[in-house]
C-alpha atoms as a PDB file:
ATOM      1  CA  UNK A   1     122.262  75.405  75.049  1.00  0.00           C
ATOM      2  CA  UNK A   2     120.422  76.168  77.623  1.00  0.00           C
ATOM      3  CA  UNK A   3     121.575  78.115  81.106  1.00  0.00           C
ATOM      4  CA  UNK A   4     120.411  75.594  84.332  1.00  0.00           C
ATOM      5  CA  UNK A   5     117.957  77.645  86.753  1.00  0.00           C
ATOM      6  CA  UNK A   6     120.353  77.969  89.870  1.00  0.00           C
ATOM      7  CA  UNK A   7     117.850  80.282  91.601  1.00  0.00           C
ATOM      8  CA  UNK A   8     114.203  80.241  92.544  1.00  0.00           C
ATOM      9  CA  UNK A   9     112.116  83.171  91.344  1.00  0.00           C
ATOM     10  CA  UNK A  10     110.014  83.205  94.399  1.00  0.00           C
ATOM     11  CA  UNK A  11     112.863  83.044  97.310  1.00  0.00           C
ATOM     12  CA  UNK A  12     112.540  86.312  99.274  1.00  0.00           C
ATOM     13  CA  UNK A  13     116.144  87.467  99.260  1.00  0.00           C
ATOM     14  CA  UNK A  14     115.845  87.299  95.166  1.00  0.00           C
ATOM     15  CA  UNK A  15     112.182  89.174  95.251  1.00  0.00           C
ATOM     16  CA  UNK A  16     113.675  91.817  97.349  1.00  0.00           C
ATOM     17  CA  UNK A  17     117.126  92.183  95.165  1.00  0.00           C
ATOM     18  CA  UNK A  18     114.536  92.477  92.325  1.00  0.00           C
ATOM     19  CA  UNK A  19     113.068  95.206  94.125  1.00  0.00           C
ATOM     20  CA  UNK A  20     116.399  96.933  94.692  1.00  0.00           C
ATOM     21  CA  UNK A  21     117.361  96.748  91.078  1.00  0.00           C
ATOM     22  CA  UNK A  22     114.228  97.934  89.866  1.00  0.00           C
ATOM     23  CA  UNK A  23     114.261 100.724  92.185  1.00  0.00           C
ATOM     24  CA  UNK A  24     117.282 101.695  90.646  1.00  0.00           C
ATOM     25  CA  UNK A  25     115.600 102.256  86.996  1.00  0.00           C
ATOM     26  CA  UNK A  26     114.556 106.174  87.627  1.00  0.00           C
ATOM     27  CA  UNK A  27     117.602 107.343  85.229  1.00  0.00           C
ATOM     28  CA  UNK A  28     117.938 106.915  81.287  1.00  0.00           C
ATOM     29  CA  UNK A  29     120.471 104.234  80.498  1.00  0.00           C
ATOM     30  CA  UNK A  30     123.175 106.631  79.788  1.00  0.00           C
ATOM     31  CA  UNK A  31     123.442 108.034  82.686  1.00  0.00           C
ATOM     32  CA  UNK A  32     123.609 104.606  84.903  1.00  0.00           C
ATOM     33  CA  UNK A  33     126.953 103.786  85.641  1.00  0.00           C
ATOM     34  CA  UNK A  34     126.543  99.853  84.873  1.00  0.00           C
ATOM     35  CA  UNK A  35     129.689  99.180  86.207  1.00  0.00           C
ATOM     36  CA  UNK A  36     129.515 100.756  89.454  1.00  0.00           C
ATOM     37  CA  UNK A  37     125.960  98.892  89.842  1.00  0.00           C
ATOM     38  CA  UNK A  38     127.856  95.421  89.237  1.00  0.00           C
ATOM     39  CA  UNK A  39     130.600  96.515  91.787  1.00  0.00           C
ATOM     40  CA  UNK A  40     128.183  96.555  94.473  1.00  0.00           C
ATOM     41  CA  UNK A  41     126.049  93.881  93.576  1.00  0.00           C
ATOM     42  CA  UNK A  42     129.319  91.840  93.100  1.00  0.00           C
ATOM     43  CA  UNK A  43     130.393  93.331  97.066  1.00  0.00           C
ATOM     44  CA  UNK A  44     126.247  92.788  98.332  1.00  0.00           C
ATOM     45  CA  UNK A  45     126.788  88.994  97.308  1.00  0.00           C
ATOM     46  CA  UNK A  46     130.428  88.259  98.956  1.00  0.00           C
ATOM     47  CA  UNK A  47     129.368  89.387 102.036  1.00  0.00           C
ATOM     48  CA  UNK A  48     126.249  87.401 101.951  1.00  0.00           C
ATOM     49  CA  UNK A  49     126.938  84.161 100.172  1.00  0.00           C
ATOM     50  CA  UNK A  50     128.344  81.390 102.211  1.00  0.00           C
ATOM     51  CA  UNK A  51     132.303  80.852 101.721  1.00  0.00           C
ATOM     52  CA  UNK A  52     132.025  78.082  99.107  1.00  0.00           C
ATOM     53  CA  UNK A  53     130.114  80.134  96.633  1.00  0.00           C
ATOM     54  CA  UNK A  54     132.929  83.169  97.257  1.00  0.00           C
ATOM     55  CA  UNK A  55     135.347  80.772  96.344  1.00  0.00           C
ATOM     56  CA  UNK A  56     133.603  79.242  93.140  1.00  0.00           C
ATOM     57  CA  UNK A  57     132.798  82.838  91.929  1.00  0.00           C
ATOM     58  CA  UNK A  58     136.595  83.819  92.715  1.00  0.00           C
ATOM     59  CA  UNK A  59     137.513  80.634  90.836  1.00  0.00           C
ATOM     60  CA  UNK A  60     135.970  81.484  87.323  1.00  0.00           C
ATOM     61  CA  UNK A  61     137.567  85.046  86.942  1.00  0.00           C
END
């Protein structure tokens, strides 16, 4: 099954997180601390999604 496309690949704010992320690539895999990197991507996106989408994510876990 496939996954629906719920973003679009050219909207600025998802070009620039790309460039974040990718700017965050300079260390072996080892030494990245994934789950630190998912706490603050997790943080970046509650304060900037609108409430609705805060509640839906809060709603899955």
């Amino acid at each position: 099954m496939s996954h629906p496309v719920m973003f679009d690949a050219h909207d600025p704010d998802c070009l620039r997180l790309r460039d974040i992320c990718l700017a965050l690539g300079a260390s072996p895999p080892d030494r990245v601390d994934w789950s630190e990197i998912a706490e603050l991507v997790d943080a970046s996106y509650r304060l900037t999604a609108p409430a609705r989408l805060v509640k839906e994510l809060d709603s899955r876990a």
